[in-house]
PDB file of N, CA and C in Angstrom:
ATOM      1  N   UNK A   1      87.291  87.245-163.959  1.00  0.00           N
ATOM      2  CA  UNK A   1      87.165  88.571-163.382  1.00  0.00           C
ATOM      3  C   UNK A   1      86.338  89.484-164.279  1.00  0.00           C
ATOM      4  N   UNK A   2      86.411  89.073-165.560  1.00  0.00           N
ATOM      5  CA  UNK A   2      85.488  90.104-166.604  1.00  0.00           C
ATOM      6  C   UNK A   2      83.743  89.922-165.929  1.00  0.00           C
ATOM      7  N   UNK A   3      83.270  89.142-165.433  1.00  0.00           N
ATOM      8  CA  UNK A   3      81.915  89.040-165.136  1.00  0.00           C
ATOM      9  C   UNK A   3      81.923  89.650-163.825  1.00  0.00           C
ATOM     10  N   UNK A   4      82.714  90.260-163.001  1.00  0.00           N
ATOM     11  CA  UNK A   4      82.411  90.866-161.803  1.00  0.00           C
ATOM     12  C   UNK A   4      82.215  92.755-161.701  1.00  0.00           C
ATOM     13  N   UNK A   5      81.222  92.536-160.811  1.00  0.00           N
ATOM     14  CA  UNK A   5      81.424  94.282-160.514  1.00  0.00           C
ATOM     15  C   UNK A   5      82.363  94.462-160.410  1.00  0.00           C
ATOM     16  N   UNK A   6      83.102  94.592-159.642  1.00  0.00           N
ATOM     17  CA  UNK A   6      84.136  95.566-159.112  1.00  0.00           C
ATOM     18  C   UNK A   6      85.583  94.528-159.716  1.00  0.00           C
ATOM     19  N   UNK A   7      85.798  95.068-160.992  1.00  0.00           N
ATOM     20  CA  UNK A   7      86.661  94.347-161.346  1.00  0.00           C
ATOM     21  C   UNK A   7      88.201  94.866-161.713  1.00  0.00           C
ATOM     22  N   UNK A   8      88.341  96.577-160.853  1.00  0.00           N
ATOM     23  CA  UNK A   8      89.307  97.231-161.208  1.00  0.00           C
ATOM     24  C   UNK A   8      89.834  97.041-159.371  1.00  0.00           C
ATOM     25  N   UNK A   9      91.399  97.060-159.742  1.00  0.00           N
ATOM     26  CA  UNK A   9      92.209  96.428-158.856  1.00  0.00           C
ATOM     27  C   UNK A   9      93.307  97.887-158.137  1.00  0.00           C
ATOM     28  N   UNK A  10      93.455  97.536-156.774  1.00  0.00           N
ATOM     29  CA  UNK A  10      94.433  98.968-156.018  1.00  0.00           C
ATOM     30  C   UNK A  10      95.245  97.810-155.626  1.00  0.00           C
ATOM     31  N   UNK A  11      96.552  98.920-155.497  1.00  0.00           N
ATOM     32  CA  UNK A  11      97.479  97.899-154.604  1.00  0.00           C
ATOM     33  C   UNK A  11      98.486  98.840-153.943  1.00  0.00           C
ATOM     34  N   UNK A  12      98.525  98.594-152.480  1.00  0.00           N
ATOM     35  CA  UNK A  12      98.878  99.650-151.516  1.00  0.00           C
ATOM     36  C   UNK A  12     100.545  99.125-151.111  1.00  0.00           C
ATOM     37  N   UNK A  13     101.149  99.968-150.588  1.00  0.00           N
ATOM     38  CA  UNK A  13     103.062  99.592-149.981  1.00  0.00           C
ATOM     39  C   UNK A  13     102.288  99.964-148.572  1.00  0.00           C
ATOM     40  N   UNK A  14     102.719  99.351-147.270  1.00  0.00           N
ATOM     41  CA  UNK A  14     102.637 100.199-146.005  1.00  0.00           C
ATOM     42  C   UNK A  14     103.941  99.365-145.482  1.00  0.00           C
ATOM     43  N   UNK A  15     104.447 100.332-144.519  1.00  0.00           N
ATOM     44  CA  UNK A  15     105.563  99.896-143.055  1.00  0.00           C
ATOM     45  C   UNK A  15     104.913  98.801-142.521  1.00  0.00           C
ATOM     46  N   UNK A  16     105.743  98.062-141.858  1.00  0.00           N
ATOM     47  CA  UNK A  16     105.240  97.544-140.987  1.00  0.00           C
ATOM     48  C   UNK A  16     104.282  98.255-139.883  1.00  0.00           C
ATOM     49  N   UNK A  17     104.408  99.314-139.439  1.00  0.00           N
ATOM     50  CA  UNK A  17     103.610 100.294-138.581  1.00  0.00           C
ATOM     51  C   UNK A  17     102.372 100.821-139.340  1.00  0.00           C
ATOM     52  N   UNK A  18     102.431 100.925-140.157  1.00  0.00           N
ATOM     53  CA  UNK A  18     101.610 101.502-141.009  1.00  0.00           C
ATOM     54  C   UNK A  18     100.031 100.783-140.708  1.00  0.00           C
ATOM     55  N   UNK A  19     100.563  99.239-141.411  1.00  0.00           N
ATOM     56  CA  UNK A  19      99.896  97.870-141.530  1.00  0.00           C
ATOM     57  C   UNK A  19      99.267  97.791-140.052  1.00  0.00           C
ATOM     58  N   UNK A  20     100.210  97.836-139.106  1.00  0.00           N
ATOM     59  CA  UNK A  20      99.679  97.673-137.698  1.00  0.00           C
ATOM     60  C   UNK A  20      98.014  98.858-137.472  1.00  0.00           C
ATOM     61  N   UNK A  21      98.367  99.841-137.832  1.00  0.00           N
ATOM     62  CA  UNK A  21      97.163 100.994-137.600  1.00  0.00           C
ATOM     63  C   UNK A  21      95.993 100.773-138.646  1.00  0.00           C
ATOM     64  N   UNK A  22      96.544 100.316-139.541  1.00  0.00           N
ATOM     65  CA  UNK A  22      95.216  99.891-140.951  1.00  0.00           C
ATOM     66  C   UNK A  22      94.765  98.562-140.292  1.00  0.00           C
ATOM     67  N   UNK A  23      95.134  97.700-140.012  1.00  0.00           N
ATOM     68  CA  UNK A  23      94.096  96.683-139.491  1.00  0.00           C
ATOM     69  C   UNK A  23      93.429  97.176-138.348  1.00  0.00           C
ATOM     70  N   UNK A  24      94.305  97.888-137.650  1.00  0.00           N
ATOM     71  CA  UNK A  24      93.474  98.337-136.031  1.00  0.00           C
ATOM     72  C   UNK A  24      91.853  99.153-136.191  1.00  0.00           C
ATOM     73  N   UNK A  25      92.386  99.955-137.314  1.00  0.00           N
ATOM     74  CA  UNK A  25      90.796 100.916-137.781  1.00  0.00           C
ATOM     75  C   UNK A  25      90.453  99.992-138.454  1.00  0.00           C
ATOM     76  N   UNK A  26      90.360  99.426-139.439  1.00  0.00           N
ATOM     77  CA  UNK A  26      89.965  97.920-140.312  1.00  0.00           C
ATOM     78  C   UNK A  26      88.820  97.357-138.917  1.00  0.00           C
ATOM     79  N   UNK A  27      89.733  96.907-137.793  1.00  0.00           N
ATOM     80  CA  UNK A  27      88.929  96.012-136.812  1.00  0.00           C
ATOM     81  C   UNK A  27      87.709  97.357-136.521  1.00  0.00           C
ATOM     82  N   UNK A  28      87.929  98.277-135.713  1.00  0.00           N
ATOM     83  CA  UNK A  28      87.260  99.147-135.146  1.00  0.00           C
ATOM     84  C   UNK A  28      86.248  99.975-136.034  1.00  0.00           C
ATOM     85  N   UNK A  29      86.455  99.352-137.388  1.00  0.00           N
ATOM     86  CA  UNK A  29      85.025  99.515-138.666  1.00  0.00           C
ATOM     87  C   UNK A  29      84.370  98.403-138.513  1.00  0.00           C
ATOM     88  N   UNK A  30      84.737  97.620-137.883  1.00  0.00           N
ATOM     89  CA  UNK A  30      83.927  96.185-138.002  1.00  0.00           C
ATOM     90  C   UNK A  30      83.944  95.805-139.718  1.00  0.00           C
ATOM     91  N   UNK A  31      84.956  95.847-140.124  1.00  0.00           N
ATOM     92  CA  UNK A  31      85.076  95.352-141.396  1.00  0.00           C
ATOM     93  C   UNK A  31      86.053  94.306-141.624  1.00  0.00           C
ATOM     94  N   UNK A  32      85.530  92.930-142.185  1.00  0.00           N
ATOM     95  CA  UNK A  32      86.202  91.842-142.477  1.00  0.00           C
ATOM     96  C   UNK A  32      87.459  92.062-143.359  1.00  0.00           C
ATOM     97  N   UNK A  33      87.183  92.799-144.140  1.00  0.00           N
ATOM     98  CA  UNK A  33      88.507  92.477-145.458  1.00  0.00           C
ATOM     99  C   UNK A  33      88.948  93.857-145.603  1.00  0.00           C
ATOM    100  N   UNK A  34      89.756  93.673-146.198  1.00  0.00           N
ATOM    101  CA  UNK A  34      90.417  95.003-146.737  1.00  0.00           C
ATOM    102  C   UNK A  34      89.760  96.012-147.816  1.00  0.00           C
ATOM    103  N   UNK A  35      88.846  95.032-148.441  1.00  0.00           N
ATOM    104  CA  UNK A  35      88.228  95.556-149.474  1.00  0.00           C
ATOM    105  C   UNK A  35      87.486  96.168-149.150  1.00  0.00           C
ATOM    106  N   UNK A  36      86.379  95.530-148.307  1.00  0.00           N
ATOM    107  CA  UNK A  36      85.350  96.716-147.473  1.00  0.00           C
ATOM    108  C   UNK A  36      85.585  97.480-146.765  1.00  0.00           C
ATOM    109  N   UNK A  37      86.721  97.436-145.668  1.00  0.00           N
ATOM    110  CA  UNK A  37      87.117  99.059-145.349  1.00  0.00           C
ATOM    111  C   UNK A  37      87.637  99.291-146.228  1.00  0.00           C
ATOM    112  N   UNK A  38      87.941  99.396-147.166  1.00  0.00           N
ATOM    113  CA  UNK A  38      88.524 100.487-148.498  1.00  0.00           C
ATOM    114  C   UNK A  38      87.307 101.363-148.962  1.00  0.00           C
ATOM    115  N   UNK A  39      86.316 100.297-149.239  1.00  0.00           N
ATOM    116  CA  UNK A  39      85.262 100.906-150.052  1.00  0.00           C
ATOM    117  C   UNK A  39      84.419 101.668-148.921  1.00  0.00           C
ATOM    118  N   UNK A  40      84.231 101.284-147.597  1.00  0.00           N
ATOM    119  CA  UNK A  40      84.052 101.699-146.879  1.00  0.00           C
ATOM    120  C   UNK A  40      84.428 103.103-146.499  1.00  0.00           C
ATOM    121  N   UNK A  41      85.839 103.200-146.419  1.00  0.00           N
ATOM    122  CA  UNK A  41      86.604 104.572-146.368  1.00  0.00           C
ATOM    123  C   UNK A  41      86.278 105.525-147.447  1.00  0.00           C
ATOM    124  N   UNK A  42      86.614 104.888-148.332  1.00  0.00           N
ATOM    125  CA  UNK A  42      86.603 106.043-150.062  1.00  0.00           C
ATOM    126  C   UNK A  42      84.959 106.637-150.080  1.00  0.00           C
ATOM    127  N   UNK A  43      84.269 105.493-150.220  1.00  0.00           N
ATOM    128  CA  UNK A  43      82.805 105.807-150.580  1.00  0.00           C
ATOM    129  C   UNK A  43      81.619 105.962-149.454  1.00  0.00           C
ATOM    130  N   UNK A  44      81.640 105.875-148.614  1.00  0.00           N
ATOM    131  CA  UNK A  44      80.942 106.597-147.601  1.00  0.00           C
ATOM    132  C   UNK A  44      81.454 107.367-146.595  1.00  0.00           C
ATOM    133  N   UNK A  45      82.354 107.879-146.342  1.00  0.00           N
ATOM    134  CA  UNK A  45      83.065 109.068-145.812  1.00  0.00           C
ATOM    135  C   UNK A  45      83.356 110.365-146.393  1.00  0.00           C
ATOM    136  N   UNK A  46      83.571 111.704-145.994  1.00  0.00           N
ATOM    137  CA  UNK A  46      83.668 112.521-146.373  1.00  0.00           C
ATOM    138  C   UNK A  46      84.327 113.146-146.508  1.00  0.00           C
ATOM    139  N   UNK A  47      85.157 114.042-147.398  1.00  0.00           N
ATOM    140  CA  UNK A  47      86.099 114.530-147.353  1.00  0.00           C
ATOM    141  C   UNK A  47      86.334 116.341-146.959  1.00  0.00           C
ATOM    142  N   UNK A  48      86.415 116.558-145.843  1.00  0.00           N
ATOM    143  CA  UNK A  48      87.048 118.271-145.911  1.00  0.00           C
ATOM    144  C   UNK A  48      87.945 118.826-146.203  1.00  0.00           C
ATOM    145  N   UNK A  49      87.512 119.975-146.946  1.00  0.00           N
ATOM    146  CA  UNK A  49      89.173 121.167-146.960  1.00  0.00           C
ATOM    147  C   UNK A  49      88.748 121.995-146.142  1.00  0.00           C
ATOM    148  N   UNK A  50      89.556 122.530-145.090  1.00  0.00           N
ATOM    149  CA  UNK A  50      89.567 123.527-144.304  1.00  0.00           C
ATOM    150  C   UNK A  50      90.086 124.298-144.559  1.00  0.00           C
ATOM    151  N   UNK A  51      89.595 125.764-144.821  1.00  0.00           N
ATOM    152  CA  UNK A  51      90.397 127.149-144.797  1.00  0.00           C
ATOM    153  C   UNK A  51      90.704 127.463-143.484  1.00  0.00           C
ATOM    154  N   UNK A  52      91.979 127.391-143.780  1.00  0.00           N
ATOM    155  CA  UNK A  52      92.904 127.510-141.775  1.00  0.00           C
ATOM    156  C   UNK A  52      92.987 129.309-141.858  1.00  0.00           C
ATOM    157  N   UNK A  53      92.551 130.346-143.665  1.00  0.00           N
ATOM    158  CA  UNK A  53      92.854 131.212-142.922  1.00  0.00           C
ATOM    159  C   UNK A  53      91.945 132.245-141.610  1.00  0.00           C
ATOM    160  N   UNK A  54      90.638 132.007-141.362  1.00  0.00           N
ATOM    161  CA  UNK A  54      90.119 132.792-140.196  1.00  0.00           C
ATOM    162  C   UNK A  54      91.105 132.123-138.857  1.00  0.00           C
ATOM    163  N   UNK A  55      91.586 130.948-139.023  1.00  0.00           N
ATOM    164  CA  UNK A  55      92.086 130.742-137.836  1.00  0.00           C
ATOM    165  C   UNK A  55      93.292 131.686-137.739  1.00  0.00           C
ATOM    166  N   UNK A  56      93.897 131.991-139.049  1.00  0.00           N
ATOM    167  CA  UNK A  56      95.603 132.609-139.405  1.00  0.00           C
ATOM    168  C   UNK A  56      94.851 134.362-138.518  1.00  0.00           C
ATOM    169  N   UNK A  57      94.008 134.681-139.039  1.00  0.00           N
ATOM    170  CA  UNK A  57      93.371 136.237-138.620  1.00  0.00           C
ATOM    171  C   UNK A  57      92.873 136.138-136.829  1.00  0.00           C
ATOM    172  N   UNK A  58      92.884 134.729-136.942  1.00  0.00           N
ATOM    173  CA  UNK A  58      92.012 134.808-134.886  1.00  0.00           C
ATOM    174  C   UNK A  58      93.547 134.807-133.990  1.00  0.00           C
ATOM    175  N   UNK A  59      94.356 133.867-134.679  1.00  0.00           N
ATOM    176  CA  UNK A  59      95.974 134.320-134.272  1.00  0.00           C
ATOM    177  C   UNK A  59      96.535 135.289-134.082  1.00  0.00           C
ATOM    178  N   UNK A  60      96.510 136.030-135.040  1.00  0.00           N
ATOM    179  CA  UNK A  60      96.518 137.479-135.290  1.00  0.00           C
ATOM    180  C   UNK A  60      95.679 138.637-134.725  1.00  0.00           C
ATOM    181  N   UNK A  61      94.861 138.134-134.395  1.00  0.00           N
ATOM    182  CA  UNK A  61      94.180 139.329-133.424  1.00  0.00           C
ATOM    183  C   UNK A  61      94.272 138.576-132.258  1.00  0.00           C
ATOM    184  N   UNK A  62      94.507 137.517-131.788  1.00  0.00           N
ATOM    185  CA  UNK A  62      94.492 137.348-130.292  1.00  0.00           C
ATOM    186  C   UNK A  62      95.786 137.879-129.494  1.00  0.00           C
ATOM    187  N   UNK A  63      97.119 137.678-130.467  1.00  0.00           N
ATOM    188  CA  UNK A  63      98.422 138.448-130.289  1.00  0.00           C
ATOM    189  C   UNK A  63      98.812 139.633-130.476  1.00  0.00           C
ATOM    190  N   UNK A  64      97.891 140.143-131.465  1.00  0.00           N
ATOM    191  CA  UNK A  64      97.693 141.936-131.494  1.00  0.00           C
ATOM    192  C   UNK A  64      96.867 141.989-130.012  1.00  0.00           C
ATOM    193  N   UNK A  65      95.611 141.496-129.428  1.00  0.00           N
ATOM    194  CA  UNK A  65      95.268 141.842-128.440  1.00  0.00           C
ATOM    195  C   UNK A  65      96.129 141.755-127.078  1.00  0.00           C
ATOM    196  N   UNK A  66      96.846 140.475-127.171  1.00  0.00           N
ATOM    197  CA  UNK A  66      97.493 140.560-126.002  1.00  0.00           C
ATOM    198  C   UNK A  66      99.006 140.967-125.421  1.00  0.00           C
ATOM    199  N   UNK A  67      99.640 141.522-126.975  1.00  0.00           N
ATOM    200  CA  UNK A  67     100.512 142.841-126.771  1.00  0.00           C
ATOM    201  C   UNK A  67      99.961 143.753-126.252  1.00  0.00           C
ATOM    202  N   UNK A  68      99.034 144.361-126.652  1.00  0.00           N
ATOM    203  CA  UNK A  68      98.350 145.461-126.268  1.00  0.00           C
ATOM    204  C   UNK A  68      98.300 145.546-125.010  1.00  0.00           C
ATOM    205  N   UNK A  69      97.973 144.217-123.986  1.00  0.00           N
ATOM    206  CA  UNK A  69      97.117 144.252-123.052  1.00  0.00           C
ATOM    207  C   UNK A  69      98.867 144.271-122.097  1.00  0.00           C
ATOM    208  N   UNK A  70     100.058 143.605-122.486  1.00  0.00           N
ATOM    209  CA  UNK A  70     100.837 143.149-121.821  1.00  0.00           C
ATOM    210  C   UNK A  70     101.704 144.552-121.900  1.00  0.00           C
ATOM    211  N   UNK A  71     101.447 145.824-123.063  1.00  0.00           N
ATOM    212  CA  UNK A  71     102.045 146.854-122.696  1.00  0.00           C
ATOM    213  C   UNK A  71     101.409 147.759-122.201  1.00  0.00           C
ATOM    214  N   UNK A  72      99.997 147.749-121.910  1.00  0.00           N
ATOM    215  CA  UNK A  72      99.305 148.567-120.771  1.00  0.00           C
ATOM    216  C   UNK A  72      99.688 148.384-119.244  1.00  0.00           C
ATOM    217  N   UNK A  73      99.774 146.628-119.065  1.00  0.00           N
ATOM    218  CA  UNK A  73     100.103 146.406-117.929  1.00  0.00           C
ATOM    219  C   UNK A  73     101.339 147.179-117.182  1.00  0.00           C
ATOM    220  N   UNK A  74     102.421 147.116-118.424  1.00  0.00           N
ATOM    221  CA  UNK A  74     103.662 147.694-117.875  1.00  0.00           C
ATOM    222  C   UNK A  74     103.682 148.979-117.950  1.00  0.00           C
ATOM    223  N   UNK A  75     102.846 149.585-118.345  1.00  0.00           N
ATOM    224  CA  UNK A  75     102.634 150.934-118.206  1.00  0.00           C
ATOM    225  C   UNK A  75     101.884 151.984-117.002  1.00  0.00           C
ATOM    226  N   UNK A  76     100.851 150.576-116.662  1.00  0.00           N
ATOM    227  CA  UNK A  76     100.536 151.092-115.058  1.00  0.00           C
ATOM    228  C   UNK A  76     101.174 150.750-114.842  1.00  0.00           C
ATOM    229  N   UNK A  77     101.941 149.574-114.708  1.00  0.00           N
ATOM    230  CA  UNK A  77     102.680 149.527-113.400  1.00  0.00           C
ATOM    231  C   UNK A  77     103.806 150.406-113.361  1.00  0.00           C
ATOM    232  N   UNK A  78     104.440 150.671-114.006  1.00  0.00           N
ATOM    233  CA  UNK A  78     105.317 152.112-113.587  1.00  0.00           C
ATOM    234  C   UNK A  78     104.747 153.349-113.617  1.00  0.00           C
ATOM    235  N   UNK A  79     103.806 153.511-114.320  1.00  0.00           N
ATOM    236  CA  UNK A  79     103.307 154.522-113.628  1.00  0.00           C
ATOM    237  C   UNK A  79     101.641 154.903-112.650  1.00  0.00           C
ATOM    238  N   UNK A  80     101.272 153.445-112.268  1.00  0.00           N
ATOM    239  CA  UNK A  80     100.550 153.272-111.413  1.00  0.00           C
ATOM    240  C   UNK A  80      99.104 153.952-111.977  1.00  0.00           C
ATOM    241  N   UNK A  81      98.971 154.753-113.314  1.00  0.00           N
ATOM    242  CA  UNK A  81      97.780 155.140-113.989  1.00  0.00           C
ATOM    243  C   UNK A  81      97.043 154.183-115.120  1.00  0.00           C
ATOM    244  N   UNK A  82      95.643 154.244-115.581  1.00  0.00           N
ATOM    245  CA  UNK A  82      95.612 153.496-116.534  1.00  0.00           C
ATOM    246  C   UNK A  82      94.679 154.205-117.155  1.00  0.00           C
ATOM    247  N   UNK A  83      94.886 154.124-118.752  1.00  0.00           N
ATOM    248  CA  UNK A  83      93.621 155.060-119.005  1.00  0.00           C
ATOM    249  C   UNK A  83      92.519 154.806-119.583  1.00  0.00           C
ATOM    250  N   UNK A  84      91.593 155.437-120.401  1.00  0.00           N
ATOM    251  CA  UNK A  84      90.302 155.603-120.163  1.00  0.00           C
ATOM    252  C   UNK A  84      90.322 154.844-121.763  1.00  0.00           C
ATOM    253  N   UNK A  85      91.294 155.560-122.642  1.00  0.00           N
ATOM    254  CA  UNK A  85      91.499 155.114-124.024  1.00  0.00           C
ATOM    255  C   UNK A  85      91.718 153.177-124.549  1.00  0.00           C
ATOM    256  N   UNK A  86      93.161 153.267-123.391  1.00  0.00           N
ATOM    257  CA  UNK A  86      93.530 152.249-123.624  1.00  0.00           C
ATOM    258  C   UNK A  86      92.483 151.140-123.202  1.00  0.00           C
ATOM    259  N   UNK A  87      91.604 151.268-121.907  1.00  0.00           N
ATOM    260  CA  UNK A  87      91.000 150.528-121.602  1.00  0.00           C
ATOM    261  C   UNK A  87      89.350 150.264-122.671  1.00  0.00           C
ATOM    262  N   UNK A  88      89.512 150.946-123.510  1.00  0.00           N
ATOM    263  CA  UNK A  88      88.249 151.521-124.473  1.00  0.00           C
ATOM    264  C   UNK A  88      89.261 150.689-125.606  1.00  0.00           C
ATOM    265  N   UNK A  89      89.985 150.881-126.288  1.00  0.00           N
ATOM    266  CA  UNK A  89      91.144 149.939-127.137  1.00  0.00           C
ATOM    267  C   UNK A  89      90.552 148.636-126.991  1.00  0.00           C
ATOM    268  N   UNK A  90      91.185 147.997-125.507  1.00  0.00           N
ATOM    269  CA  UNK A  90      91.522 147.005-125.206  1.00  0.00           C
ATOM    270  C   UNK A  90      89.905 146.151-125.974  1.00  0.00           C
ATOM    271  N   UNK A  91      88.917 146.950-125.525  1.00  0.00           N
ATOM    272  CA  UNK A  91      87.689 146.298-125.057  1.00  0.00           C
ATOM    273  C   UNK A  91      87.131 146.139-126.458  1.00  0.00           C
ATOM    274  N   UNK A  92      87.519 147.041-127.361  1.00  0.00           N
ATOM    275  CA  UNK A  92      87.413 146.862-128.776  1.00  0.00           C
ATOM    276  C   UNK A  92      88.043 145.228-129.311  1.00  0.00           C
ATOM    277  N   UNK A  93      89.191 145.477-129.109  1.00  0.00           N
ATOM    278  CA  UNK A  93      89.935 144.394-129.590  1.00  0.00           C
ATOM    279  C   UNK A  93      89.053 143.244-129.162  1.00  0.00           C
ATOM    280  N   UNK A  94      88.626 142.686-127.835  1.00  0.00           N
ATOM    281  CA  UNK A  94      88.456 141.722-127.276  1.00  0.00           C
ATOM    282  C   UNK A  94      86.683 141.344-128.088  1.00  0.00           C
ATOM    283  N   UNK A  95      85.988 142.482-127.991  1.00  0.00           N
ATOM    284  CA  UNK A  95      85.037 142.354-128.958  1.00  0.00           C
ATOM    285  C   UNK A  95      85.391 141.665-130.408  1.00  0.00           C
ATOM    286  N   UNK A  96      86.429 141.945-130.546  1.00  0.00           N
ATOM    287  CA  UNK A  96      86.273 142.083-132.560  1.00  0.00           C
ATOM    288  C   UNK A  96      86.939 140.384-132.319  1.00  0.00           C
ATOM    289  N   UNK A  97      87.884 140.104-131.642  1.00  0.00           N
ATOM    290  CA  UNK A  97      87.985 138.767-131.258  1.00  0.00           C
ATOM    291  C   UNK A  97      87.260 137.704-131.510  1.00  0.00           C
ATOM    292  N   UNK A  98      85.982 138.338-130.358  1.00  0.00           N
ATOM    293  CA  UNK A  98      84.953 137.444-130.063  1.00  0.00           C
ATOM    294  C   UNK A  98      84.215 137.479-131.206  1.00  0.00           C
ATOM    295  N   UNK A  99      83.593 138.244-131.802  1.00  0.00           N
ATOM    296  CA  UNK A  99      83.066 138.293-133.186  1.00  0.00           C
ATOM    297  C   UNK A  99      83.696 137.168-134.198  1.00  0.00           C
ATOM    298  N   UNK A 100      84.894 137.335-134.531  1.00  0.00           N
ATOM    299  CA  UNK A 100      85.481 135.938-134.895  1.00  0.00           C
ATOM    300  C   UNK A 100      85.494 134.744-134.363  1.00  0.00           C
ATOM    301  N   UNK A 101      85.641 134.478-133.279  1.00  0.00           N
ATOM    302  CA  UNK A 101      85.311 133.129-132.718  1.00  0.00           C
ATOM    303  C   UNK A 101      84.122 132.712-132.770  1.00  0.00           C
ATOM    304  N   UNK A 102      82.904 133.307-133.111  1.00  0.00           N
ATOM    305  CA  UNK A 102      81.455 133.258-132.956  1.00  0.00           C
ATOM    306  C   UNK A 102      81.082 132.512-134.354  1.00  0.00           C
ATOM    307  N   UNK A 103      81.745 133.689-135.561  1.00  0.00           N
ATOM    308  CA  UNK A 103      81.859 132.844-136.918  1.00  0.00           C
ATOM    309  C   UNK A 103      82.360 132.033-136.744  1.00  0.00           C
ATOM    310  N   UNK A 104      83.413 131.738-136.641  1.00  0.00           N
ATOM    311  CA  UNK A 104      84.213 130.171-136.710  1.00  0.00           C
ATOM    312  C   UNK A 104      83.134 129.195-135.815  1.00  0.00           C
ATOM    313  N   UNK A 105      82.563 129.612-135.158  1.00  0.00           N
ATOM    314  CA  UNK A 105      82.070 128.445-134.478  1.00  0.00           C
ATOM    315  C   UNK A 105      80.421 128.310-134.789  1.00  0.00           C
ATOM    316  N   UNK A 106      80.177 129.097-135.465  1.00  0.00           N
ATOM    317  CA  UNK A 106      79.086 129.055-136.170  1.00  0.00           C
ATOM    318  C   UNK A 106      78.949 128.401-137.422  1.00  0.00           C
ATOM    319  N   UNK A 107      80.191 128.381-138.434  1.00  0.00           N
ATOM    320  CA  UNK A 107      80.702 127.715-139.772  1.00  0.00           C
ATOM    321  C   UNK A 107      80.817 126.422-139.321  1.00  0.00           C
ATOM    322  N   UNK A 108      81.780 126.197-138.269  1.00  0.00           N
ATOM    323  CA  UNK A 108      81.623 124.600-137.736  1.00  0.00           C
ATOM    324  C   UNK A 108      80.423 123.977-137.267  1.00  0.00           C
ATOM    325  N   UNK A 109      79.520 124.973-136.508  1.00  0.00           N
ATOM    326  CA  UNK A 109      78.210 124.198-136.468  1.00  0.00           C
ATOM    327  C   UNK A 109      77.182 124.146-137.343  1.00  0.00           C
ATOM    328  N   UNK A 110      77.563 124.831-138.830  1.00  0.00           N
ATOM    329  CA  UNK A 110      76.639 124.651-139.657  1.00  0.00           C
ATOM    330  C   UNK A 110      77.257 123.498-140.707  1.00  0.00           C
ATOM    331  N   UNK A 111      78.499 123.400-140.888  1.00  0.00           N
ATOM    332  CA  UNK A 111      79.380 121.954-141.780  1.00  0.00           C
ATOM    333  C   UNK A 111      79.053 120.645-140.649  1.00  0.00           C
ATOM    334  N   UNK A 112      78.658 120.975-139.348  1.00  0.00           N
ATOM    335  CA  UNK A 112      78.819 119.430-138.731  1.00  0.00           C
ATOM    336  C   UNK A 112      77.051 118.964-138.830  1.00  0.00           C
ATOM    337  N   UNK A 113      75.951 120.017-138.615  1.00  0.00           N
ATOM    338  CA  UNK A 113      74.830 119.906-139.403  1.00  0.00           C
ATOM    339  C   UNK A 113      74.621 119.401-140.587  1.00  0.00           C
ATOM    340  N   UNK A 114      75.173 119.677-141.567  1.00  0.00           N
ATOM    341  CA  UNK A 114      75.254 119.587-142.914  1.00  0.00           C
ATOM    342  C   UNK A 114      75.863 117.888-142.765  1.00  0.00           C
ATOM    343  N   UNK A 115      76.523 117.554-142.431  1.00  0.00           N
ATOM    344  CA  UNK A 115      77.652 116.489-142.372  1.00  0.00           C
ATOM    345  C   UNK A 115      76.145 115.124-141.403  1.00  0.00           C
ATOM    346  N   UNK A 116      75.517 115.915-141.036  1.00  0.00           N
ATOM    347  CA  UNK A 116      75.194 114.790-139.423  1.00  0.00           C
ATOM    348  C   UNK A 116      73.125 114.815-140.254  1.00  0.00           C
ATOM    349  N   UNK A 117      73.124 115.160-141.533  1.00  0.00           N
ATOM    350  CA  UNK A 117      71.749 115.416-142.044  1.00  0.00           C
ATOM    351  C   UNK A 117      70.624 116.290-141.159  1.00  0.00           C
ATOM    352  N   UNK A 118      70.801 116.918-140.546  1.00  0.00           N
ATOM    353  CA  UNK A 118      69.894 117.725-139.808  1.00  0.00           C
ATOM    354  C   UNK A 118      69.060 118.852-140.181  1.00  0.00           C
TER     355      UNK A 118
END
């Protein structure tokens, strides 16, 4: 073993279930051994961290918006008026929303660029 490349050794525990899903992606890499989807996995794949918090702030304003919207409702409806403010509010909120969803989906289409060599 001293004359080989790759002469440093892993050794994995899985469930029986576990084992079942590692050969299944194993097959569906088209990879013979274990070794090459390993090296396969580790060294040509990529790894992300996602900051979940713009999603924590798009949560947060989509439920600030749609309180808002669910105590206007009940507010015409008992009193059959709606106003000029709230509906000027509302339209804010739904803007500033969308403004966030635009980034987020702009960050994702510039990491899946980045990711896809373009």
């Amino acid at each position: 073993m001293a004359n080989r490349l790759r002469n440093e050794r892993i050794e994995i525990k899985l469930t029986k279930e576990e084992k079942e899903i590692f050969d299944k992606k194993m097959k569906l890499a088209n990879c013979k051994t274990m070794s090459h989807f390993l090296r396969k996995c580790v060294l040509e794949k990529e790894i992300y961290v996602v900051d979940l918090e713009p999603f924590r702030n798009l949560q947060w304003l989509l439920s600030n918006a749609t309180n808002n919207i669910n105590q206007i409702a009940k507010a015409t409806n008992t009193t059959g008026v709606i106003y000029k403010n709230e509906i000027e509010s509302m339209h804010k909120q739904i803007e500033k929303l969308s403004r966030e969803i635009w980034q987020i989906h702009s960050l994702l289409l510039n990491k899946s660029k980045e990711s896809s060599g373009d």
